[in-house]
C-alpha atoms as a PDB file:
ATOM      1  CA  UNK A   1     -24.770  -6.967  -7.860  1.00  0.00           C
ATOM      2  CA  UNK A   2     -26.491  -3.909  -7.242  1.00  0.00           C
ATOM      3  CA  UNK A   3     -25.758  -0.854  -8.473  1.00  0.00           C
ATOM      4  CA  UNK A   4     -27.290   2.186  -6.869  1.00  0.00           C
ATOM      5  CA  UNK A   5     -28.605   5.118  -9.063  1.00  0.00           C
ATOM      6  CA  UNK A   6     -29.186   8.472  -7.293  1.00  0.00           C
ATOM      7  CA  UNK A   7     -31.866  10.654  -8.343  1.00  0.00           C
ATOM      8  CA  UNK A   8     -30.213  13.827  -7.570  1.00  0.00           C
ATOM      9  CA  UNK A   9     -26.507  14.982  -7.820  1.00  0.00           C
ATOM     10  CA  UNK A  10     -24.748  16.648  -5.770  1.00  0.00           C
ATOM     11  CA  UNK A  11     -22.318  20.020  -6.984  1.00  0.00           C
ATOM     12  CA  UNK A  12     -18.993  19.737  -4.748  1.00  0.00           C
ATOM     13  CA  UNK A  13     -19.101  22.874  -2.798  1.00  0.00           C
ATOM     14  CA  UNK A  14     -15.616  24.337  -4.435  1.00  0.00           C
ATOM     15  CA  UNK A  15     -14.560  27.444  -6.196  1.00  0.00           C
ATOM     16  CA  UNK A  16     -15.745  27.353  -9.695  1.00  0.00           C
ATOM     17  CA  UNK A  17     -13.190  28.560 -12.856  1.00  0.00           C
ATOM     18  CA  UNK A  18      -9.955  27.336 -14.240  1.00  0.00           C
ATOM     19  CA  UNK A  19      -7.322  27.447 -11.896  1.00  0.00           C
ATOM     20  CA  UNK A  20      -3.862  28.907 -12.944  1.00  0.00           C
ATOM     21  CA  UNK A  21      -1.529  27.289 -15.392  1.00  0.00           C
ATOM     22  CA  UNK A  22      -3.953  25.043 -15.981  1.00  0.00           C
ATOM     23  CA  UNK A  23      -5.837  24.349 -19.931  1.00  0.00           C
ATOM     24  CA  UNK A  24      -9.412  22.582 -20.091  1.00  0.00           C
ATOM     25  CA  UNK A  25      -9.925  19.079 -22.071  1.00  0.00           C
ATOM     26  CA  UNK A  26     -12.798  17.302 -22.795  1.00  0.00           C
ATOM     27  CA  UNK A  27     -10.874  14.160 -22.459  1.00  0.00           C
ATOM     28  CA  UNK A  28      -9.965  12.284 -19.511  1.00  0.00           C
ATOM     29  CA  UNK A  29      -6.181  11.279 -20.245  1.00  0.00           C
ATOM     30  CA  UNK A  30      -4.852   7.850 -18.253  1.00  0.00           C
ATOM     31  CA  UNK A  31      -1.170   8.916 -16.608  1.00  0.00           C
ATOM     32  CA  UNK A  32      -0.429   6.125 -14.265  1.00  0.00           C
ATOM     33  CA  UNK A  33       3.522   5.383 -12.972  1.00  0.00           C
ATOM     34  CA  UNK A  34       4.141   2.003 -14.101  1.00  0.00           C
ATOM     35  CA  UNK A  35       1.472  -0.752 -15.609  1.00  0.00           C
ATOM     36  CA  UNK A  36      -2.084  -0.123 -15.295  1.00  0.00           C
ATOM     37  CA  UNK A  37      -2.956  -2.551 -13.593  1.00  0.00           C
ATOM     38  CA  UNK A  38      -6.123  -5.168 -13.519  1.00  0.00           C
ATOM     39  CA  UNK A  39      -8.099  -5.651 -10.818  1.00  0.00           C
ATOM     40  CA  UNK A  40     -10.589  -8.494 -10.094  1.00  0.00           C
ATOM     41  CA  UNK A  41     -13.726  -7.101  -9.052  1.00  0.00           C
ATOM     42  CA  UNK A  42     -14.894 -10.215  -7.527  1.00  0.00           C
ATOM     43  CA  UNK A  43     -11.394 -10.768  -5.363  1.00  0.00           C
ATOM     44  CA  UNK A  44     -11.446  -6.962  -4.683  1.00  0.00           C
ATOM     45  CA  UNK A  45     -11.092  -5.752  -1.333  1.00  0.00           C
ATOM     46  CA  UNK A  46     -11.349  -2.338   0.786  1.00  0.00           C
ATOM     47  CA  UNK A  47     -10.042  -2.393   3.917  1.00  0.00           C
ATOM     48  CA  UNK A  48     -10.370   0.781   6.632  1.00  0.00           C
ATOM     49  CA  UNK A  49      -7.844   0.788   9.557  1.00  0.00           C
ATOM     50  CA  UNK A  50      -5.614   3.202  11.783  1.00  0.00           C
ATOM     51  CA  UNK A  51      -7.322   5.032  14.535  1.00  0.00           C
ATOM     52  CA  UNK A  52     -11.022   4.332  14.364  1.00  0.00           C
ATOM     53  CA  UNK A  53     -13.297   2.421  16.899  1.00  0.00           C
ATOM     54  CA  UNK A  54     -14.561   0.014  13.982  1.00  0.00           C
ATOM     55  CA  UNK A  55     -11.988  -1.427  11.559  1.00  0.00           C
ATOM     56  CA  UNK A  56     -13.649  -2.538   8.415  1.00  0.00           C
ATOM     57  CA  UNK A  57     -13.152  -4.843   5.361  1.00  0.00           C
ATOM     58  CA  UNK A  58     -15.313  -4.538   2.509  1.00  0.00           C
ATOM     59  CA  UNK A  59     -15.751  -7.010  -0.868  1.00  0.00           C
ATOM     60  CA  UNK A  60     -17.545  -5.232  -3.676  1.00  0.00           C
ATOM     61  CA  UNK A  61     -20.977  -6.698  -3.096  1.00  0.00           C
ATOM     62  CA  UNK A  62     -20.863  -5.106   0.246  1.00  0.00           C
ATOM     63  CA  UNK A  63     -19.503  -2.089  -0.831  1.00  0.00           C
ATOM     64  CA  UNK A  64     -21.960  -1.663  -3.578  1.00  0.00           C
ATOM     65  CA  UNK A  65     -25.023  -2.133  -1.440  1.00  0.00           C
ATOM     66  CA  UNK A  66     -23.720   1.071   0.479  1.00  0.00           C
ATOM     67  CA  UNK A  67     -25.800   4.210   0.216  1.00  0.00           C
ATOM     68  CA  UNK A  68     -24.137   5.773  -3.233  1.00  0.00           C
ATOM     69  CA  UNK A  69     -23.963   9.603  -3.990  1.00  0.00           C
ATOM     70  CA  UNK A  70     -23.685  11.106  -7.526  1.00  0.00           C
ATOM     71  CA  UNK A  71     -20.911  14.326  -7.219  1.00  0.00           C
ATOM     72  CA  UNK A  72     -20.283  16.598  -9.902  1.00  0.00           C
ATOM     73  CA  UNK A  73     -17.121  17.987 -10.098  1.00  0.00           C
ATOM     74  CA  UNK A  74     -13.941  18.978 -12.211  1.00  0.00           C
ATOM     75  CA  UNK A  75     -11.125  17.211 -11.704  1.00  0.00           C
ATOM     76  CA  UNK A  76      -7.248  19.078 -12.107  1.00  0.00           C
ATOM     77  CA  UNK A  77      -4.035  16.979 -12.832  1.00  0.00           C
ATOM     78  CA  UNK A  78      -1.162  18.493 -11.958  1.00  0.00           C
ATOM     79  CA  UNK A  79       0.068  18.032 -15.456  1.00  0.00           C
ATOM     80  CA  UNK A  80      -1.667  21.073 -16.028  1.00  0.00           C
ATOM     81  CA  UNK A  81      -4.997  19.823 -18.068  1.00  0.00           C
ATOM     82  CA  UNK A  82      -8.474  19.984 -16.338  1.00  0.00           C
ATOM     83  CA  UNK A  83     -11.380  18.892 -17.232  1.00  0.00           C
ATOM     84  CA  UNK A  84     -14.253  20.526 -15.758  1.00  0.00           C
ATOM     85  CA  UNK A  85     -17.760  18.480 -16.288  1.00  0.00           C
ATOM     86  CA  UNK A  86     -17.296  14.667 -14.505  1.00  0.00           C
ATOM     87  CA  UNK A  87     -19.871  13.067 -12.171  1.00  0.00           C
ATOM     88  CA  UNK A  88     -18.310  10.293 -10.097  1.00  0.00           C
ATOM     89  CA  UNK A  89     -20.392   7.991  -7.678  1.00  0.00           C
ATOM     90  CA  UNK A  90     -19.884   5.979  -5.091  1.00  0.00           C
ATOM     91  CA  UNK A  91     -19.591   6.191  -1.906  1.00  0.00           C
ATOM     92  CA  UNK A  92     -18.881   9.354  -0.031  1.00  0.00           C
ATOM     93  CA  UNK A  93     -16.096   9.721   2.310  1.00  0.00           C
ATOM     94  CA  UNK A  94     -18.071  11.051   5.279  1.00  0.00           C
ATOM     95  CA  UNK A  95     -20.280   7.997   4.552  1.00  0.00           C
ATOM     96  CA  UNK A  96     -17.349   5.806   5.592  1.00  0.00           C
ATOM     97  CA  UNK A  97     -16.489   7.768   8.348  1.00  0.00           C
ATOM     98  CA  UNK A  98     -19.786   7.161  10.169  1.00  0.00           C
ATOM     99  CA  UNK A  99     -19.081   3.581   9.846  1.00  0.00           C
ATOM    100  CA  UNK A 100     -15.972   3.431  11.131  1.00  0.00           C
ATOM    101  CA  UNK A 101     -16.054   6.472  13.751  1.00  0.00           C
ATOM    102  CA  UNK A 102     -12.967   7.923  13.565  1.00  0.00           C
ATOM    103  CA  UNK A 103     -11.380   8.606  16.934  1.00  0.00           C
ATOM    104  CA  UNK A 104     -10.613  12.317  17.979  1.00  0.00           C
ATOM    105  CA  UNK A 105      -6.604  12.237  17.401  1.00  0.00           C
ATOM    106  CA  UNK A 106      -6.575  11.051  13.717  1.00  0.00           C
ATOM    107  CA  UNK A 107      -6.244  13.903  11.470  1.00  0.00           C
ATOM    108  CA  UNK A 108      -4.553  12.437   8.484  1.00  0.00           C
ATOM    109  CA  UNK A 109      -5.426   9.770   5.982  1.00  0.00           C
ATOM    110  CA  UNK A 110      -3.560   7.495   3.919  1.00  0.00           C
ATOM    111  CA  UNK A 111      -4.672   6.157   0.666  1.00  0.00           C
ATOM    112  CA  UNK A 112      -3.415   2.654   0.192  1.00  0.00           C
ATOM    113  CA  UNK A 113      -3.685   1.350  -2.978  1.00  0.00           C
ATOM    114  CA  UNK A 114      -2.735  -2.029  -5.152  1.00  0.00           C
ATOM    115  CA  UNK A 115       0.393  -1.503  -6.635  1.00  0.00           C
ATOM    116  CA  UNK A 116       2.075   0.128  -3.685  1.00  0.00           C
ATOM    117  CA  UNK A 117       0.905   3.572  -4.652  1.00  0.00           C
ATOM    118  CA  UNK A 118      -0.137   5.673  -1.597  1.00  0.00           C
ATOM    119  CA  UNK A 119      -1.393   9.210  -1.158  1.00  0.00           C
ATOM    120  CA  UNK A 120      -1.436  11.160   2.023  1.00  0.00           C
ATOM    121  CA  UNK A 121      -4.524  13.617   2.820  1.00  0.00           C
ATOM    122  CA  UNK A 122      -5.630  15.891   6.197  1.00  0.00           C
ATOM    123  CA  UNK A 123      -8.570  14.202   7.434  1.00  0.00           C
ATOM    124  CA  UNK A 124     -10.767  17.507   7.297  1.00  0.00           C
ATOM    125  CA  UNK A 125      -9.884  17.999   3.369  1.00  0.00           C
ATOM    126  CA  UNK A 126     -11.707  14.360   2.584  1.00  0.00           C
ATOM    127  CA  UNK A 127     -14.783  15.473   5.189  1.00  0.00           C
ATOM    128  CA  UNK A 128     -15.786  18.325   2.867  1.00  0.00           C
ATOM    129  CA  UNK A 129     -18.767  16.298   1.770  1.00  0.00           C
ATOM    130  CA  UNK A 130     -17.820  15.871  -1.641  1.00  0.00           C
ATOM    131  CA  UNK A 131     -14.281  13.683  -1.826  1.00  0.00           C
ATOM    132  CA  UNK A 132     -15.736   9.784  -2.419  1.00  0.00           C
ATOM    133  CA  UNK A 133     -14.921   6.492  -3.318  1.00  0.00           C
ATOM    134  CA  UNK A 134     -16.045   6.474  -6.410  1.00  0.00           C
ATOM    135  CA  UNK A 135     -16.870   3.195  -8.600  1.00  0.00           C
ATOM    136  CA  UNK A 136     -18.283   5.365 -12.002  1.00  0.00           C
ATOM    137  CA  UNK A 137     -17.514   8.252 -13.662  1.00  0.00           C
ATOM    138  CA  UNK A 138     -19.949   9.775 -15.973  1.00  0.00           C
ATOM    139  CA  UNK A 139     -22.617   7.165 -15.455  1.00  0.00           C
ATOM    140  CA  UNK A 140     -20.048   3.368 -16.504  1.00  0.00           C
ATOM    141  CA  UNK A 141     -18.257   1.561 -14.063  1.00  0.00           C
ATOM    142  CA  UNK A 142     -14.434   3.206 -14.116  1.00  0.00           C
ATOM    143  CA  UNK A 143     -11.859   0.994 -16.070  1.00  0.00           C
ATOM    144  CA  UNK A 144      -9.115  -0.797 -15.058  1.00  0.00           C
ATOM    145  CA  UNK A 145      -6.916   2.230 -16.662  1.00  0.00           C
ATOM    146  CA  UNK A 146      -8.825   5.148 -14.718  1.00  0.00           C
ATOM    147  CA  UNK A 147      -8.795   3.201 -11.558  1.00  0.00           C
ATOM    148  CA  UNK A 148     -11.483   0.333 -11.676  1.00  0.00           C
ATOM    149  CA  UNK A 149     -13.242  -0.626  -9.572  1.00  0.00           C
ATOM    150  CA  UNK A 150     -12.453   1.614  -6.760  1.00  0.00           C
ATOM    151  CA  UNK A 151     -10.724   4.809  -6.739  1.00  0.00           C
ATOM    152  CA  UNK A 152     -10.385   7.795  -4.634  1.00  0.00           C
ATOM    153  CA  UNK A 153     -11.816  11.041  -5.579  1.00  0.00           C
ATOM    154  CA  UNK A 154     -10.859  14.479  -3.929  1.00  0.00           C
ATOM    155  CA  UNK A 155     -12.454  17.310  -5.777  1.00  0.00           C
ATOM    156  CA  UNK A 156     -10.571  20.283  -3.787  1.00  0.00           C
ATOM    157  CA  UNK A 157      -6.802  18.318  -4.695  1.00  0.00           C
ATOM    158  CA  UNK A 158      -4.875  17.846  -7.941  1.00  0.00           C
ATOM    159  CA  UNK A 159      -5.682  14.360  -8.871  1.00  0.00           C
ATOM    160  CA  UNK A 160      -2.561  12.619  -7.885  1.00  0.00           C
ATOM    161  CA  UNK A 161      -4.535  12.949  -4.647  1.00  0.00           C
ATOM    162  CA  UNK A 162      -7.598  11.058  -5.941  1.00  0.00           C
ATOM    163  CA  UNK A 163      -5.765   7.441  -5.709  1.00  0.00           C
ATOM    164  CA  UNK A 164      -6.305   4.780  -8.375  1.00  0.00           C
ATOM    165  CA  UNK A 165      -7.043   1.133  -7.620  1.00  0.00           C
ATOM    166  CA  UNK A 166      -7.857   1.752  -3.939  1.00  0.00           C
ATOM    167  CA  UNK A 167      -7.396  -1.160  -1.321  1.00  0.00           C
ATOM    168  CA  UNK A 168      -7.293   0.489   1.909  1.00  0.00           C
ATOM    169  CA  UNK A 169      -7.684   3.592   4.188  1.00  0.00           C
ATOM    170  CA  UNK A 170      -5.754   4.461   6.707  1.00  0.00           C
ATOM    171  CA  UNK A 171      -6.713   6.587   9.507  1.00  0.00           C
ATOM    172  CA  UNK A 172      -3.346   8.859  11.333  1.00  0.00           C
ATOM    173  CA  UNK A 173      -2.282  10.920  14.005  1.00  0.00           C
ATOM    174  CA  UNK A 174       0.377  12.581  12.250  1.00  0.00           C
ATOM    175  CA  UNK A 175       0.822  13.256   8.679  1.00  0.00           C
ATOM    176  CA  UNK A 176       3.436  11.724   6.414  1.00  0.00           C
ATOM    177  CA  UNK A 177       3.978  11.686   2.420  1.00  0.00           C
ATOM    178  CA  UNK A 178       2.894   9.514   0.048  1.00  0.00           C
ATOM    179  CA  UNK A 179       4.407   7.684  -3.451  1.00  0.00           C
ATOM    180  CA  UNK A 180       4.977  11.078  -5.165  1.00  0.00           C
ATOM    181  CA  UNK A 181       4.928  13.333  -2.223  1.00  0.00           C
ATOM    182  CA  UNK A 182       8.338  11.933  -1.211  1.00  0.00           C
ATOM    183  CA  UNK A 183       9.674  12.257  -4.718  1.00  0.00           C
ATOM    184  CA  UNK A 184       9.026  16.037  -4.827  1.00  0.00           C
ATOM    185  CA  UNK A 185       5.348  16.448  -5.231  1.00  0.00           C
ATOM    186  CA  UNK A 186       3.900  18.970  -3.004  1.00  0.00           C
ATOM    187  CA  UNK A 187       2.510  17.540   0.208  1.00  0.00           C
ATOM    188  CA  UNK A 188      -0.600  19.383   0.004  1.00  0.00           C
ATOM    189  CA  UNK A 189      -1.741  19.590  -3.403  1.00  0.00           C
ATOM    190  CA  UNK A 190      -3.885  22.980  -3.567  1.00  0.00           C
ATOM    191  CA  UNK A 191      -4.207  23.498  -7.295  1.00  0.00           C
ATOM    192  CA  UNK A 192      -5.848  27.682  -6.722  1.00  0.00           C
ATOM    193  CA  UNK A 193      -2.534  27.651  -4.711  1.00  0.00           C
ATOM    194  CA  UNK A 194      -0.502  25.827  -7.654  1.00  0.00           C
ATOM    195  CA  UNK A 195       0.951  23.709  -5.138  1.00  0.00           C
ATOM    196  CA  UNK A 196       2.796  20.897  -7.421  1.00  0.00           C
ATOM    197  CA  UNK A 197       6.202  20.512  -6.359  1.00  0.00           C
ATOM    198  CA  UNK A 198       7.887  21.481  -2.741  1.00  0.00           C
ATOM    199  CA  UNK A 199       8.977  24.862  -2.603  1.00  0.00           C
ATOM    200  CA  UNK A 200      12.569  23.965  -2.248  1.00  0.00           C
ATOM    201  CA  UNK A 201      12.145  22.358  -5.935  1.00  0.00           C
ATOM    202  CA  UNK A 202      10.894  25.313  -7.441  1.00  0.00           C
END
């Protein structure tokens, strides 16, 4: 398969600095609910749907011979540890749009991923030019526990946003929560805003 290797990286245009209540690691610490699970690269499958013009589905060969990006950027977990030097590649979100065309009422997105896990995101958040679908993190192929092959990666979004194990997009009209956005996570996820929980839980 081929694996593409950009010659320049790109900074994701967000605020630099620690944002509040937050501590910086060097480490990158696996929280998943549930199993981590294992997914066959070769039975893999991406599939991009909801209000476009072009629905796609993509195996990993096709999806690796894609125009890649590098992006470096930090990444925040809502359980309060950041760590602020990653460079994730893969394809970048604005990449897919143009391949799909989204059509002028979707706003939202919804991250479907193996597992049943889903994430919910405004369209123009993940159209910033640096939020991907990334496939390597610091130069090696993700694992299975941080998400191989394919995860989600929103750089302006605590990283419950940036959805693991990644099997399809979804393309909305109108927004509505995700896996831990209807158990009290907050719906939009600012982390210079400390958005973690809904207001009412706080």
């Amino acid at each position: 398969m081929l694996f593409k290797n950009p010659s320049k990286i790109k900074k994701a245009p967000i605020k630099e600095g620690v944002p509040p209540g937050q501590f910086v690691t060097k480490k990158l610490p696996v929280l998943t609910y549930g199993r981590n699970l294992k997914i066959d690269i070769n039975k893999w499958k991406l599939n991009v749907i909801g209000l476009v013009e072009q629905e796609i589905e993509l195996d990993f060969e096709q999806f690796s011979n894609l125009e890649w990006t590098a992006v470096s950027a930090p990444f925040h977990c809502v359980t309060q540890w950041s760590r602020l030097e990653n460079t994730w590649e893969g394809l970048l979100f604005t990449d897919l749009a143009k391949l799909v065309s989204p059509k002028p009422e979707a706003k939202f997105v919804m991250a479907h991923c193996y597992g049943d896990y889903s994430t919910n995101l405004p369209l123009e958040i993940l159209m910033d030019g640096s939020s991907l679908l990334a496939h390597k993190h610091d130069g090696a192929p993700l694992s299975d526990d941080h998400g191989g092959p394919v995860r989600l990666v929103v750089p302006q979004r605590y990283g419950w946003k940036s959805a693991k194990w990644l099997r399809a997009i979804e393309f909305m009209a109108e927004d509505k929560p995700g896996f831990w956005e209807v158990r009290g996570y907050h719906n939009n996820g600012d982390f210079w805003k400390e958005e973690r929980f809904w207001p009412e839980l706080m």
